[in-house]
C-alpha atoms as a PDB file:
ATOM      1  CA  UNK A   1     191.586 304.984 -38.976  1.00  0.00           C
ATOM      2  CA  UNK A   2     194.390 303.680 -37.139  1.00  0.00           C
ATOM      3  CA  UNK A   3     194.782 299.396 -36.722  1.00  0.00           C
ATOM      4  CA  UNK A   4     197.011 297.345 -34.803  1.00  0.00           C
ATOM      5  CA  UNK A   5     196.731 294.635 -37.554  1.00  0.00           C
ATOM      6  CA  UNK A   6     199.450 295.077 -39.563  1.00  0.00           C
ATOM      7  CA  UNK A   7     200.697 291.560 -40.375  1.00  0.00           C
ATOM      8  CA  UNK A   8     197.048 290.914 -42.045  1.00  0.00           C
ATOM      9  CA  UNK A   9     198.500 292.485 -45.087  1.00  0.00           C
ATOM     10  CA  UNK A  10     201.351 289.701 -45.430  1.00  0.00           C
ATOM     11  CA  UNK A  11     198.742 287.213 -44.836  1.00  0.00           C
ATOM     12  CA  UNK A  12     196.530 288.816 -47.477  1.00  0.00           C
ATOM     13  CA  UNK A  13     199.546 288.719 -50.014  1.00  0.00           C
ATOM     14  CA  UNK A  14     199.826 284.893 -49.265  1.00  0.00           C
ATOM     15  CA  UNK A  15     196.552 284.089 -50.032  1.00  0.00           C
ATOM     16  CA  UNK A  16     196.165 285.723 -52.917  1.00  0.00           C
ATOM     17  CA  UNK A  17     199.362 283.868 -54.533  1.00  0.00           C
ATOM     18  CA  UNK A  18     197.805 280.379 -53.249  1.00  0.00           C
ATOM     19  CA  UNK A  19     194.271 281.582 -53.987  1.00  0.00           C
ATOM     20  CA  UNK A  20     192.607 279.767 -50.715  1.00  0.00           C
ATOM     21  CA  UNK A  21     189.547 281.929 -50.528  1.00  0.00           C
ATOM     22  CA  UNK A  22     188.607 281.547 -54.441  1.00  0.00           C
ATOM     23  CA  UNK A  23     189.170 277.440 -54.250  1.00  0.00           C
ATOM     24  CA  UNK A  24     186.918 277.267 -51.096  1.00  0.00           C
ATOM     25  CA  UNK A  25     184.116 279.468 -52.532  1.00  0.00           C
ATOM     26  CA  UNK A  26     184.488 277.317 -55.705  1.00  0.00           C
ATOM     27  CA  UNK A  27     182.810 274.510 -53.603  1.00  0.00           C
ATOM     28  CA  UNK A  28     179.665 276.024 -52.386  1.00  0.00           C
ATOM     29  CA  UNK A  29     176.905 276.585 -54.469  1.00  0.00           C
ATOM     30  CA  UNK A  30     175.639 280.446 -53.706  1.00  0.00           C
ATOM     31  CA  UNK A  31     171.728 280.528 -53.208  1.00  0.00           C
ATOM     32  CA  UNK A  32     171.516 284.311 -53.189  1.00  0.00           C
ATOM     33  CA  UNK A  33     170.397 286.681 -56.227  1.00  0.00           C
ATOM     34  CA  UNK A  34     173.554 288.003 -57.710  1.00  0.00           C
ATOM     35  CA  UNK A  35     172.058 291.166 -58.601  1.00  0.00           C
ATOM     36  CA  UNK A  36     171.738 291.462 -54.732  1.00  0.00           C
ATOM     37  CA  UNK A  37     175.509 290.353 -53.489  1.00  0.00           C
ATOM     38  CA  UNK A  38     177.200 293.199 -51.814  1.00  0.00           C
ATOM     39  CA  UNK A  39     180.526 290.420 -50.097  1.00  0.00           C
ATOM     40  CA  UNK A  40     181.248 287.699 -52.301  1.00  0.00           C
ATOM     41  CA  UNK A  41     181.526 283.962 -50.932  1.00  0.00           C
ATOM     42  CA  UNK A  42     185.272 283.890 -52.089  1.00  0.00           C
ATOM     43  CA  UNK A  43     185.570 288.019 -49.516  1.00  0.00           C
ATOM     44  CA  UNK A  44     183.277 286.640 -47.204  1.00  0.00           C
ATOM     45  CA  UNK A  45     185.761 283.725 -47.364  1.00  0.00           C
ATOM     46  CA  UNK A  46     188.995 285.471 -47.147  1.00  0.00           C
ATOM     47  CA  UNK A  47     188.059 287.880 -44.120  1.00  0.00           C
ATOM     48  CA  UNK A  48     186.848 284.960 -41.729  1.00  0.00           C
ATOM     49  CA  UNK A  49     190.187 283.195 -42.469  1.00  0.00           C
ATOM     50  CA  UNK A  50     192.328 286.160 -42.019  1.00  0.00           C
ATOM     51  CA  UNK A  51     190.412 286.933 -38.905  1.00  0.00           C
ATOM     52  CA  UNK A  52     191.478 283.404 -37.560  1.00  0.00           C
ATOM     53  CA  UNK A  53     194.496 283.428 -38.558  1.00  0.00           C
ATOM     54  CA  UNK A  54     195.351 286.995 -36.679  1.00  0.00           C
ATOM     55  CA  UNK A  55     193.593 285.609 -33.620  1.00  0.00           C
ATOM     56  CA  UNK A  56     190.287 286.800 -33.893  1.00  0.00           C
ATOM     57  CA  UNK A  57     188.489 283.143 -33.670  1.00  0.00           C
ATOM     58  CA  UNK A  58     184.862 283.999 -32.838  1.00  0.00           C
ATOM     59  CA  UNK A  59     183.110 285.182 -35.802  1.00  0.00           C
ATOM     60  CA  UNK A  60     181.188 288.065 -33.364  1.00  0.00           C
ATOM     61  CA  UNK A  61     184.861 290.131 -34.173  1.00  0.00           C
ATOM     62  CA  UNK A  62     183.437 290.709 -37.649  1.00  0.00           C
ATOM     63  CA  UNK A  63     181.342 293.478 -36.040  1.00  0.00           C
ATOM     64  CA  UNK A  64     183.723 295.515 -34.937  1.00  0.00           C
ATOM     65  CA  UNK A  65     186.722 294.501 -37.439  1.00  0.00           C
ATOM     66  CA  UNK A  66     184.388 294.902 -40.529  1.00  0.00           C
ATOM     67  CA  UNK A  67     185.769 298.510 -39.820  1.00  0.00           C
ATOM     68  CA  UNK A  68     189.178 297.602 -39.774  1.00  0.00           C
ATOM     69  CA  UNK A  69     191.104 299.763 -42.310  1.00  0.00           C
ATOM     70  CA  UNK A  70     194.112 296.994 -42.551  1.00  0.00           C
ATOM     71  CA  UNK A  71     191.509 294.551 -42.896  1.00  0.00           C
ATOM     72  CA  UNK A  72     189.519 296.776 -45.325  1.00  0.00           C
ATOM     73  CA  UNK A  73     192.961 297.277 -47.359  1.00  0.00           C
ATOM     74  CA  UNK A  74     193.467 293.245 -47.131  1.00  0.00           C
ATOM     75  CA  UNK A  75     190.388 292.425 -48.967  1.00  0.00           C
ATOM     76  CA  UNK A  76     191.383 295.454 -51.682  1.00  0.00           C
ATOM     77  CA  UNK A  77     188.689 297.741 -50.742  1.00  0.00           C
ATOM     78  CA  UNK A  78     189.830 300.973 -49.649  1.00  0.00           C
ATOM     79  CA  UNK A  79     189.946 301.968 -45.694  1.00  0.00           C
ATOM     80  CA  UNK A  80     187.182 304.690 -46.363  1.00  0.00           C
ATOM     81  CA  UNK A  81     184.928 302.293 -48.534  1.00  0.00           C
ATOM     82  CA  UNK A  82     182.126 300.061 -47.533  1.00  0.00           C
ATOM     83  CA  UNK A  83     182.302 297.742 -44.438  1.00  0.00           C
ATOM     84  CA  UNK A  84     182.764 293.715 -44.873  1.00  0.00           C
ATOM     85  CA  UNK A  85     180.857 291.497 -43.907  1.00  0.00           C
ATOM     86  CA  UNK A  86     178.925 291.514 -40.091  1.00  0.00           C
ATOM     87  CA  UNK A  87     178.671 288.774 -37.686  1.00  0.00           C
ATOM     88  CA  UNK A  88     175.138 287.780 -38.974  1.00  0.00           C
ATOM     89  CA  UNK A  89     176.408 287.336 -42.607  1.00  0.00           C
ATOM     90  CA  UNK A  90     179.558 285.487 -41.078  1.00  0.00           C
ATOM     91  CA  UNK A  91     177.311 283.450 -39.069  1.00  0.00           C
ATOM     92  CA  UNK A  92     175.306 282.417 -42.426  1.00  0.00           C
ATOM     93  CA  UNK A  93     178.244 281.857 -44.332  1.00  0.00           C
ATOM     94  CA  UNK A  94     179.198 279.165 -42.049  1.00  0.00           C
ATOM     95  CA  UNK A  95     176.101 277.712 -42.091  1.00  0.00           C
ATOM     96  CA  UNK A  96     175.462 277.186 -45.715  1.00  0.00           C
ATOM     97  CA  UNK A  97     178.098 274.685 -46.500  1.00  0.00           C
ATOM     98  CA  UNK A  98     175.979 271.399 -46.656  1.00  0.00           C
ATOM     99  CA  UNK A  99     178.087 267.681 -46.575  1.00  0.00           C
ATOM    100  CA  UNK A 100     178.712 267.416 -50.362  1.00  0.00           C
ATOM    101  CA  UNK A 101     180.326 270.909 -49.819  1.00  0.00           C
ATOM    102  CA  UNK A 102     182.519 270.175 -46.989  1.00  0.00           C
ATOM    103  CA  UNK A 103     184.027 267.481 -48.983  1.00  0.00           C
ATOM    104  CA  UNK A 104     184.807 269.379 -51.603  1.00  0.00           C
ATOM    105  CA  UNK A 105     186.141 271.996 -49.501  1.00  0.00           C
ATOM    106  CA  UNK A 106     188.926 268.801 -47.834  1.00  0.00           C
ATOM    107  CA  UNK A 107     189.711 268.098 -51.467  1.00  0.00           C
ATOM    108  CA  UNK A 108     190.128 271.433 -52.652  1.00  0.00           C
ATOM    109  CA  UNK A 109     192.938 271.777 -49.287  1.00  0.00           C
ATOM    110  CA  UNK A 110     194.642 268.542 -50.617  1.00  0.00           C
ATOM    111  CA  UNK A 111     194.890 269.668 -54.359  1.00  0.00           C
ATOM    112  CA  UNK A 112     196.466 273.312 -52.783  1.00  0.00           C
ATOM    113  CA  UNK A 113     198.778 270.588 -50.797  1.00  0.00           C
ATOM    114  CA  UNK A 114     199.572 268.829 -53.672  1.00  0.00           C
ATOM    115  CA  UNK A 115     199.915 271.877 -55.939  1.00  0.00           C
ATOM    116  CA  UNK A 116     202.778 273.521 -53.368  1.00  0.00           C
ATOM    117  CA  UNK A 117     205.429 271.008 -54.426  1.00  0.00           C
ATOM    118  CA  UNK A 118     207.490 271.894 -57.607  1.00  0.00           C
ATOM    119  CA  UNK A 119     207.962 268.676 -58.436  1.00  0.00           C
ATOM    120  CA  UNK A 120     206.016 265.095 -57.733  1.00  0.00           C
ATOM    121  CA  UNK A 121     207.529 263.598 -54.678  1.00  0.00           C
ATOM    122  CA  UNK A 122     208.510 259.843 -54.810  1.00  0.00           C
ATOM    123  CA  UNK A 123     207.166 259.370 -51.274  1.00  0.00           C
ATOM    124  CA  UNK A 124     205.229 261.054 -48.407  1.00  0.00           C
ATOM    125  CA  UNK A 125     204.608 260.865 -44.794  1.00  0.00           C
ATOM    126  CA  UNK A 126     201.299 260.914 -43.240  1.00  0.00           C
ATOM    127  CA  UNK A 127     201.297 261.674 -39.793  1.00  0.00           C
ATOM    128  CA  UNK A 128     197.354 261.743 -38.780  1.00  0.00           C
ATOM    129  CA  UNK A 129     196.150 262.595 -34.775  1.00  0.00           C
ATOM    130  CA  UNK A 130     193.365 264.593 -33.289  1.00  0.00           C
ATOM    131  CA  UNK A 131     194.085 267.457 -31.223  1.00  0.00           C
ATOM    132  CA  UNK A 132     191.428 269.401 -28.479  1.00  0.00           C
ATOM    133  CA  UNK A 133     189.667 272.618 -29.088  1.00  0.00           C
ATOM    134  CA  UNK A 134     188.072 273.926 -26.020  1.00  0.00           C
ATOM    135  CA  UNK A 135     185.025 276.286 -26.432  1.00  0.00           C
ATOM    136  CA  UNK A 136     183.453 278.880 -24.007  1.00  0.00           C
ATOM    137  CA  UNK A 137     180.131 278.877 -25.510  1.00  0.00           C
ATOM    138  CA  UNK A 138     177.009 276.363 -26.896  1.00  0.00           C
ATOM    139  CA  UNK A 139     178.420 275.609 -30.101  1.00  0.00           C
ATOM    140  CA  UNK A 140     177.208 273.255 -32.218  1.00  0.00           C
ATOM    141  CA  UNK A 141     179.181 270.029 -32.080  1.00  0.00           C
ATOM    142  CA  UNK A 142     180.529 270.618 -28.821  1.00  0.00           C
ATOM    143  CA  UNK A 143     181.192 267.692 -26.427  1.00  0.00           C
ATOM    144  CA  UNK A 144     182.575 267.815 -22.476  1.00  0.00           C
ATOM    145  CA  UNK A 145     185.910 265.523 -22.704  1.00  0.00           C
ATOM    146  CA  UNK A 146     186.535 264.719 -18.926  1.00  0.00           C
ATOM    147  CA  UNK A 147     190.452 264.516 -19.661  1.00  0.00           C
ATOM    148  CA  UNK A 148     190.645 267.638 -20.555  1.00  0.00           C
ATOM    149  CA  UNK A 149     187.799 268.695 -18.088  1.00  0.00           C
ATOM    150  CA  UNK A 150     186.303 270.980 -20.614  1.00  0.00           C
ATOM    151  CA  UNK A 151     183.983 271.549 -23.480  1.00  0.00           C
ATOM    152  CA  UNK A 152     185.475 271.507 -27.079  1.00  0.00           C
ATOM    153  CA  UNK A 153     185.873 269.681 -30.491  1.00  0.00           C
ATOM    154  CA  UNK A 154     188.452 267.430 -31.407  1.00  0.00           C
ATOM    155  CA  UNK A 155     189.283 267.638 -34.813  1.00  0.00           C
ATOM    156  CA  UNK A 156     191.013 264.897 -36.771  1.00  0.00           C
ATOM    157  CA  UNK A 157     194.298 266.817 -38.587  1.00  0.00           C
ATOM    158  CA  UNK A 158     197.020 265.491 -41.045  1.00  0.00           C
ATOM    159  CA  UNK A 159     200.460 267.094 -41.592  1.00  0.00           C
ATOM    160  CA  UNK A 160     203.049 265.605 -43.636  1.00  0.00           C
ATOM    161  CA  UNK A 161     206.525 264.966 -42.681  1.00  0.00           C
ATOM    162  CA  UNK A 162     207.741 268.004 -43.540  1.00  0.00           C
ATOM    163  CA  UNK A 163     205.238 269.742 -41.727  1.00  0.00           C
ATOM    164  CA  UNK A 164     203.342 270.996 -44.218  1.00  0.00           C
ATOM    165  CA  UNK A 165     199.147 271.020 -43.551  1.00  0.00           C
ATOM    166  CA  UNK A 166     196.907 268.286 -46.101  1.00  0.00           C
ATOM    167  CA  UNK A 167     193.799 268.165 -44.460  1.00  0.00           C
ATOM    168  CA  UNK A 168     191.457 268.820 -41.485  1.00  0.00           C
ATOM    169  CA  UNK A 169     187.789 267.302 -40.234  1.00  0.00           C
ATOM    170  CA  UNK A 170     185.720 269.364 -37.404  1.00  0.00           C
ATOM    171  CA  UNK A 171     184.039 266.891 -35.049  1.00  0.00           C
ATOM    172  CA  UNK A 172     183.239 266.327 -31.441  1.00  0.00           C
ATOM    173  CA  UNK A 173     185.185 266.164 -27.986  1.00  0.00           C
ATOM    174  CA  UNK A 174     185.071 262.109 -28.357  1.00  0.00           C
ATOM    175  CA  UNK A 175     187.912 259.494 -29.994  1.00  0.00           C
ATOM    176  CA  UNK A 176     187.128 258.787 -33.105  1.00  0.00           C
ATOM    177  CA  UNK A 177     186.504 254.907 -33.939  1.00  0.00           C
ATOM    178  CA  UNK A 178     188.387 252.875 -36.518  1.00  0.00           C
ATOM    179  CA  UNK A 179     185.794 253.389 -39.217  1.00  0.00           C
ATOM    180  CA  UNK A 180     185.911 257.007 -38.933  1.00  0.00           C
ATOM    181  CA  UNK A 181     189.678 257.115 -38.970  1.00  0.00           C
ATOM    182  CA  UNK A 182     189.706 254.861 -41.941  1.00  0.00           C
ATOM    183  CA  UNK A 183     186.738 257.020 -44.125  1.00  0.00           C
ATOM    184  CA  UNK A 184     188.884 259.922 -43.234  1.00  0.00           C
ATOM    185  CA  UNK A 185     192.161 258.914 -44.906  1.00  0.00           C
ATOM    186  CA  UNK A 186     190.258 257.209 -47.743  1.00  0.00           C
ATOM    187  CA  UNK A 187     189.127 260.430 -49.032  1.00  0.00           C
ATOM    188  CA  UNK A 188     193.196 261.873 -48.290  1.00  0.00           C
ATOM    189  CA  UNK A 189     194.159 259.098 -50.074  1.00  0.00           C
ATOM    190  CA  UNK A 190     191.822 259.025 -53.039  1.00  0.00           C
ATOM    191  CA  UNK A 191     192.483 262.775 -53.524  1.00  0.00           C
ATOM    192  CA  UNK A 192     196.307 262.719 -53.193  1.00  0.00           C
ATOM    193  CA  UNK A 193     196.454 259.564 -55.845  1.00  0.00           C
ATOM    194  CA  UNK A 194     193.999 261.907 -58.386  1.00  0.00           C
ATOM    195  CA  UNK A 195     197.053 263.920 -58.261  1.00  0.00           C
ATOM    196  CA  UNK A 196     200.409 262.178 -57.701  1.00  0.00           C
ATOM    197  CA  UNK A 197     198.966 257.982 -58.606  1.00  0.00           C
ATOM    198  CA  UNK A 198     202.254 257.035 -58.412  1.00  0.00           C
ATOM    199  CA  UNK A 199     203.436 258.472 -55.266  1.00  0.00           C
ATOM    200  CA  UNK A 200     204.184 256.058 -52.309  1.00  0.00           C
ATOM    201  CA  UNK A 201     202.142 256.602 -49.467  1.00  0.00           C
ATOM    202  CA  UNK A 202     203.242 256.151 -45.664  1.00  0.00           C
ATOM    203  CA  UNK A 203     200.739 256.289 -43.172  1.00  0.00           C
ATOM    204  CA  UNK A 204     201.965 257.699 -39.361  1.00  0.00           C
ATOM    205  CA  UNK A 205     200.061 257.077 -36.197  1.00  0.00           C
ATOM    206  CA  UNK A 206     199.812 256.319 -32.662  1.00  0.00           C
ATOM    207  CA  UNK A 207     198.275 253.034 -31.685  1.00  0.00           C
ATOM    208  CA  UNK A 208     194.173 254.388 -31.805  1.00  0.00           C
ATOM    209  CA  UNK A 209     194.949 255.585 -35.007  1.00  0.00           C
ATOM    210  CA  UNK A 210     196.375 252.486 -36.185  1.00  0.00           C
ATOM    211  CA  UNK A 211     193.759 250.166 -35.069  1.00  0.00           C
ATOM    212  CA  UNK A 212     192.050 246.983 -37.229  1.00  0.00           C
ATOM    213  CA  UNK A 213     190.442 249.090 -39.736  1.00  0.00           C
ATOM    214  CA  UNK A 214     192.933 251.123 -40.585  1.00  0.00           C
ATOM    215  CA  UNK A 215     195.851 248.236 -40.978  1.00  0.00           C
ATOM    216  CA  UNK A 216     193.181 246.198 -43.018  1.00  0.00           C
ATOM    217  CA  UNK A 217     192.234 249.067 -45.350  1.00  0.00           C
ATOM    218  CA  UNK A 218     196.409 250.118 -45.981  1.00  0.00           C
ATOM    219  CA  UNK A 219     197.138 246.868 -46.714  1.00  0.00           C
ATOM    220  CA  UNK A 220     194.318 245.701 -48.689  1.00  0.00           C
ATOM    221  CA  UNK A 221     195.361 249.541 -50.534  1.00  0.00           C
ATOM    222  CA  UNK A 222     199.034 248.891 -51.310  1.00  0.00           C
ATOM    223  CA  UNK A 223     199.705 251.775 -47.888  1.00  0.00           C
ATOM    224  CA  UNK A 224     202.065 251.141 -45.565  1.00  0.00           C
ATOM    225  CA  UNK A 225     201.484 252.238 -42.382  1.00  0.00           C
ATOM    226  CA  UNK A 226     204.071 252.830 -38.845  1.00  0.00           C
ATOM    227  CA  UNK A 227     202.905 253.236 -35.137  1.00  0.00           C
ATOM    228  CA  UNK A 228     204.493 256.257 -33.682  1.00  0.00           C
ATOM    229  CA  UNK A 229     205.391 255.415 -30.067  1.00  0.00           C
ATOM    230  CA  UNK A 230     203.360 258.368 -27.535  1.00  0.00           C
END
């Protein structure tokens, strides 16, 4: 009965002010019979992210911290009660999320972005890069990436200029062209005007990320962009 995991019950407080788990499971449609749902998409949810966030990445941890009293006590089920979920119920979980889904998942992020300022900001920053994941295993999506010299992902990620996280896309160990950049920060775009329409917009980026399409699409969209020097 003893953990090591105490900070998972700050974390746990955190979420449940900003609600993360409940706005993600909002998104996926749950093909299971209720009368038959021991974890819930929105626990099921909430345990894989507090896992990753307290440096447990590979969902195979489930097994053994499904057990976890402070983990237990972070989903409010008590350190003697039930397990959470396993592995194999982790493992379906992230599986079930079809495109539509993952969409609304990114919008759901931006509306949390959007809904974490007090007030509607006159003007934001951007800044937009891709950053390299290495993996030690066959995961799906998985590319080698000879600069790095390793398998991995490389996931497209926008901050703002404060720092604060908008939105994420999981992809493979390759560049991303100009047309995938630019459908990226359409849908950032779209969703951040359904919230703030008359916010200004400016767009931060290296020179790949600021290539043809991009330039044409800001300008053609009122969006000013800047090429941040590497």
């Amino acid at each position: 009965m003893l953990s090591s995991n105490g900070g998972v019950l700050a974390l746990a407080e955190v979420e449940k002010r900003l609600g993360v788990a409940e706005r993600l499971a909002r998104c996926i449609d749950d093909p299971r019979c209720p009368d038959q749902i021991v974890h819930s998409l929105s626990d099921m949810i909430g345990f894989r992210m507090k896992m990753i966030a307290a440096g447990y990445e590979d969902g195979n941890d489930a097994n053994r911290l499904r057990s976890d009293p402070i983990f237990k006590m972070a989903q409010d089920a008590l350190p003697s009660g039930r397990d959470l979920a396993s592995q194999s119920t982790m493992c379906r979980l992230e599986n079930l999320p079809g495109v539509r889904n993952l969409v609304a998942m990114g919008r759901a992020a931006v509306d949390l972005y959007c809904t974490s300022f007090r007030q509607v900001p006159k003007r934001i920053v951007l800044d937009i890069d891709d950053t390299f994941d290495a993996v030690h295993g066959g995961q799906q999506l998985r590319l080698f990436n000879a600069h790095h010299d390793e398998y991995g992902f490389q996931p497209i990620v926008v901050f703002d200029g404060a720092g604060r996280f908008v939105g994420a896309v999981l992809r493979p160990a390759k560049r991303p062209s100009g047309i995938e950049v630019r459908a990226h920060l359409r849908h950032l775009v779209r969703a951040i005007r359904s919230n703030w329409p008359n916010t200004s917009i400016l767009i931060r980026a290296d020179s790949h990320y600021c290539g043809p399409q991009v330039i044409d699409w800001t300008w053609a969209g009122e969006i000013r962009t800047m090429r941040r020097r590497c």
